[in-house]
Protein backbone atom coordinates (compact mmCIF):
# COMPACT_ATOMS: atom_id res chain seq x y z
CA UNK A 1 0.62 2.64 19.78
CA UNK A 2 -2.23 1.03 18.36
CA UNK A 3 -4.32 1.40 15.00
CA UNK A 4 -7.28 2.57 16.98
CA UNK A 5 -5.20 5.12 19.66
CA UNK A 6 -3.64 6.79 16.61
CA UNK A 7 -6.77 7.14 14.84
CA UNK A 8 -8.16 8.99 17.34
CA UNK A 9 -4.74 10.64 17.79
CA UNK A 10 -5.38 12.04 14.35
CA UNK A 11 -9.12 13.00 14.96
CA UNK A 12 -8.17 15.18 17.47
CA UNK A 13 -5.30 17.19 15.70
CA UNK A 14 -7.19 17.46 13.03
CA UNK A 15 -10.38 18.07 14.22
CA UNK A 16 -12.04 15.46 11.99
CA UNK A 17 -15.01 12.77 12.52
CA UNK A 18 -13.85 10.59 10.08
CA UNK A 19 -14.52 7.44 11.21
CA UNK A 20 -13.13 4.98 8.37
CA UNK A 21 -10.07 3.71 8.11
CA UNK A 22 -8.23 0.57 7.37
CA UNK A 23 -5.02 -0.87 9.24
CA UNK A 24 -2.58 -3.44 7.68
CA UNK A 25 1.23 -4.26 7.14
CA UNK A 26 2.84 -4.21 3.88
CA UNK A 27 3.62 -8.18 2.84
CA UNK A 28 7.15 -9.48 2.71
CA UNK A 29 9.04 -7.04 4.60
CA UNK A 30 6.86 -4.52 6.79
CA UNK A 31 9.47 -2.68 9.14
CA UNK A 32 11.48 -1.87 5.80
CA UNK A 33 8.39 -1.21 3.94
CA UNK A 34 6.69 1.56 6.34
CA UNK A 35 10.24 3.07 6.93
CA UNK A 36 10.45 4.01 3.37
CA UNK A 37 6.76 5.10 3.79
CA UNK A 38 8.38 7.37 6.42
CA UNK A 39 11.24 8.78 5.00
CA UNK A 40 8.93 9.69 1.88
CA UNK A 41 10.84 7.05 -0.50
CA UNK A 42 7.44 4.85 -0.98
CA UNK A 43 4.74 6.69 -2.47
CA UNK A 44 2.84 3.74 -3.98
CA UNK A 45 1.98 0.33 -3.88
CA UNK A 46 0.28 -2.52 -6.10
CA UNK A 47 -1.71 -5.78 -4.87
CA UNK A 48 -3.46 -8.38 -7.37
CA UNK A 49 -7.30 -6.75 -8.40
CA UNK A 50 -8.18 -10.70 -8.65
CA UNK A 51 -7.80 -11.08 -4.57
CA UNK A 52 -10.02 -7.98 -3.73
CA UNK A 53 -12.91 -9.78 -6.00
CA UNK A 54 -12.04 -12.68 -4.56
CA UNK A 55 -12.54 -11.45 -0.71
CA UNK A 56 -15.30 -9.36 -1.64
CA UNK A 57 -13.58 -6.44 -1.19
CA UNK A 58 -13.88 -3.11 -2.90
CA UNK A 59 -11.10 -2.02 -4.76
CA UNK A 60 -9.56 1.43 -2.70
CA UNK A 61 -10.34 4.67 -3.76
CA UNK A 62 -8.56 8.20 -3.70
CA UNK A 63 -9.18 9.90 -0.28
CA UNK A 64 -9.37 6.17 1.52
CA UNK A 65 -7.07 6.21 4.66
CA UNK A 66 -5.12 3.69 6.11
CA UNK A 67 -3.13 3.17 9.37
CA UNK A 68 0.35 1.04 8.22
CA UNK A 69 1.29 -1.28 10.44
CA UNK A 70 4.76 -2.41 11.31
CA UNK A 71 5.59 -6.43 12.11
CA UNK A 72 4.21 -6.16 15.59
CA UNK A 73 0.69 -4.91 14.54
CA UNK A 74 1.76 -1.10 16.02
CA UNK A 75 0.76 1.71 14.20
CA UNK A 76 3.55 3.56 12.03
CA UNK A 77 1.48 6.40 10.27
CA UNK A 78 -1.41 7.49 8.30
CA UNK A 79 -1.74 7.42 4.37
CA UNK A 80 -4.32 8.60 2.32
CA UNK A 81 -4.57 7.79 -1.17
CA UNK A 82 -4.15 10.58 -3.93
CA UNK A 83 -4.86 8.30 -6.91
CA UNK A 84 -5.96 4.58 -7.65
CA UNK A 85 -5.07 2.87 -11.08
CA UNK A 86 -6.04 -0.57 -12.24
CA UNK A 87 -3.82 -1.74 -15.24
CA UNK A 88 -2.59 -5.16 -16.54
CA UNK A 89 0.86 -6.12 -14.50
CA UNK A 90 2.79 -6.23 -17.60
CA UNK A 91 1.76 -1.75 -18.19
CA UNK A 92 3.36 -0.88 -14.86
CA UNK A 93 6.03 2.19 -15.69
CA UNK A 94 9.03 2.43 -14.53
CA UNK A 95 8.17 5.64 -13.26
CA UNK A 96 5.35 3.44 -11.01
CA UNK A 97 7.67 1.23 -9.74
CA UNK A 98 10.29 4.10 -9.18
CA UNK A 99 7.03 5.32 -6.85
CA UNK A 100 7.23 2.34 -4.78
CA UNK A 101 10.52 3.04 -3.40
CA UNK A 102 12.12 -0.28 -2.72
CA UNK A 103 15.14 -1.73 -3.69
CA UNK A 104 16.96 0.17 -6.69
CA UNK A 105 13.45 1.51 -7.30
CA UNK A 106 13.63 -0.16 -11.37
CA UNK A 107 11.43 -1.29 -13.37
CA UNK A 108 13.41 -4.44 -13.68
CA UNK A 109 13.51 -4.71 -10.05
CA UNK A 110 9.92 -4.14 -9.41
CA UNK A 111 8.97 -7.05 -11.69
CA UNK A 112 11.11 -9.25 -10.68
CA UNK A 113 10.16 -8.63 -6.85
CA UNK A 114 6.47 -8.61 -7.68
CA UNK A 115 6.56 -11.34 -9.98
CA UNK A 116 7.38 -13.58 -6.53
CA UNK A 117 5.16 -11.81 -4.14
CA UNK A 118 2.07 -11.99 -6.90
CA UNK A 119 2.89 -15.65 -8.13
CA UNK A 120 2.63 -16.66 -3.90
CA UNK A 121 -0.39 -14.63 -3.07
CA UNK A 122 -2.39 -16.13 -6.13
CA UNK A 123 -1.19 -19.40 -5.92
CA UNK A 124 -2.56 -19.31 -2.71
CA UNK A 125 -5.78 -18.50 -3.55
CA UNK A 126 -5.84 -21.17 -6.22
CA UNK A 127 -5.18 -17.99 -8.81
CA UNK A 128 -2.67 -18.17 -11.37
CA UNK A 129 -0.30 -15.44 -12.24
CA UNK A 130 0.13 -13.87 -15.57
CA UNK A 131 1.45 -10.97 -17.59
CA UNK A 132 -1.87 -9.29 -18.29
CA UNK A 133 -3.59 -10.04 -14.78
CA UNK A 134 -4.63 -6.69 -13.14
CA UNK A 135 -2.75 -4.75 -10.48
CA UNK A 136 -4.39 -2.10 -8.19
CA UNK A 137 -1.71 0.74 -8.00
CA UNK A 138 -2.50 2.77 -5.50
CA UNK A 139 -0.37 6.18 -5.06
CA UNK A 140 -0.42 7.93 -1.41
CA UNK A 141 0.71 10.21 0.87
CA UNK A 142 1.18 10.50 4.38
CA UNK A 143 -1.17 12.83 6.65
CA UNK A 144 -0.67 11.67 10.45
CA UNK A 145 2.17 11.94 11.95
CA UNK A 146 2.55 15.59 10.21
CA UNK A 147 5.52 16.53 9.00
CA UNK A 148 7.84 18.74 11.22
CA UNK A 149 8.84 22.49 9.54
């Protein structure tokens, strides 16, 4: 299914004119990544604030939908997001990165995961990674497909 066919998919069961969205695939590993969206194990995720300034891009906001993607650009489900903190990398919480569901879901774990996948993304915007650089966490949860019982 597409982006666009489950939009409207969700329009219609829920009887809604909302008409923005985004669509996109989480980085490294997306089929794993939108499973645990799924099974209700990932209820968060960061990126680098630095990259949404440098796009132009506005930094996402609670009630913001967006249609996750697996690695063959079909549509997996719709999230909304329930709240959207910006906070130096090095004051993420264990609890956040328990939020984010992957691996062992530690603190430890989280860093040293994120540490990578930051230190690429802004070195490849000519960015450089560092303790205190800003991370958009943004918590979520997921209206479309509804949940069964």
């Amino acid at each position: 299914m597409t982006a666009q066919q489950m939009w409207e998919a969700y329009q219609r069961a829920m009887d809604t004119q909302e008409t923005e969205y985004e669509a996109w695939a989480f980085g490294d590993a997306p089929d794993v990544l939108a499973a645990l969206v799924l099974s209700g194990e990932k209820r968060a995720t960061s990126s680098a604030r630095d990259l949404y300034e440098l796009e132009g891009e506005e930094i996402p906001c609670p009630g913001n939908k967006s249609i996750i993607l697996n690695s063959r650009e079909e549509a997996v489900c719709i999230i909304e997001n329930t709240a959207v903190t910006v906070l130096p990398y090095d004051e993420v919480t264990k609890e956040m990165a328990a939020m984010e569901g992957e691996d062992d879901k530690s603190l430890s774990m989280w860093r040293q995961v994120h540490e990578r996948f930051f230190r690429e993304e802004m070195e490849a915007a000519g960015l450089c990674f560092h303790e205190k650089m800003p991370v958009v966490f943004e918590e979520f949860r997921v209206v479309w497909p509804a949940k069964k019982g």
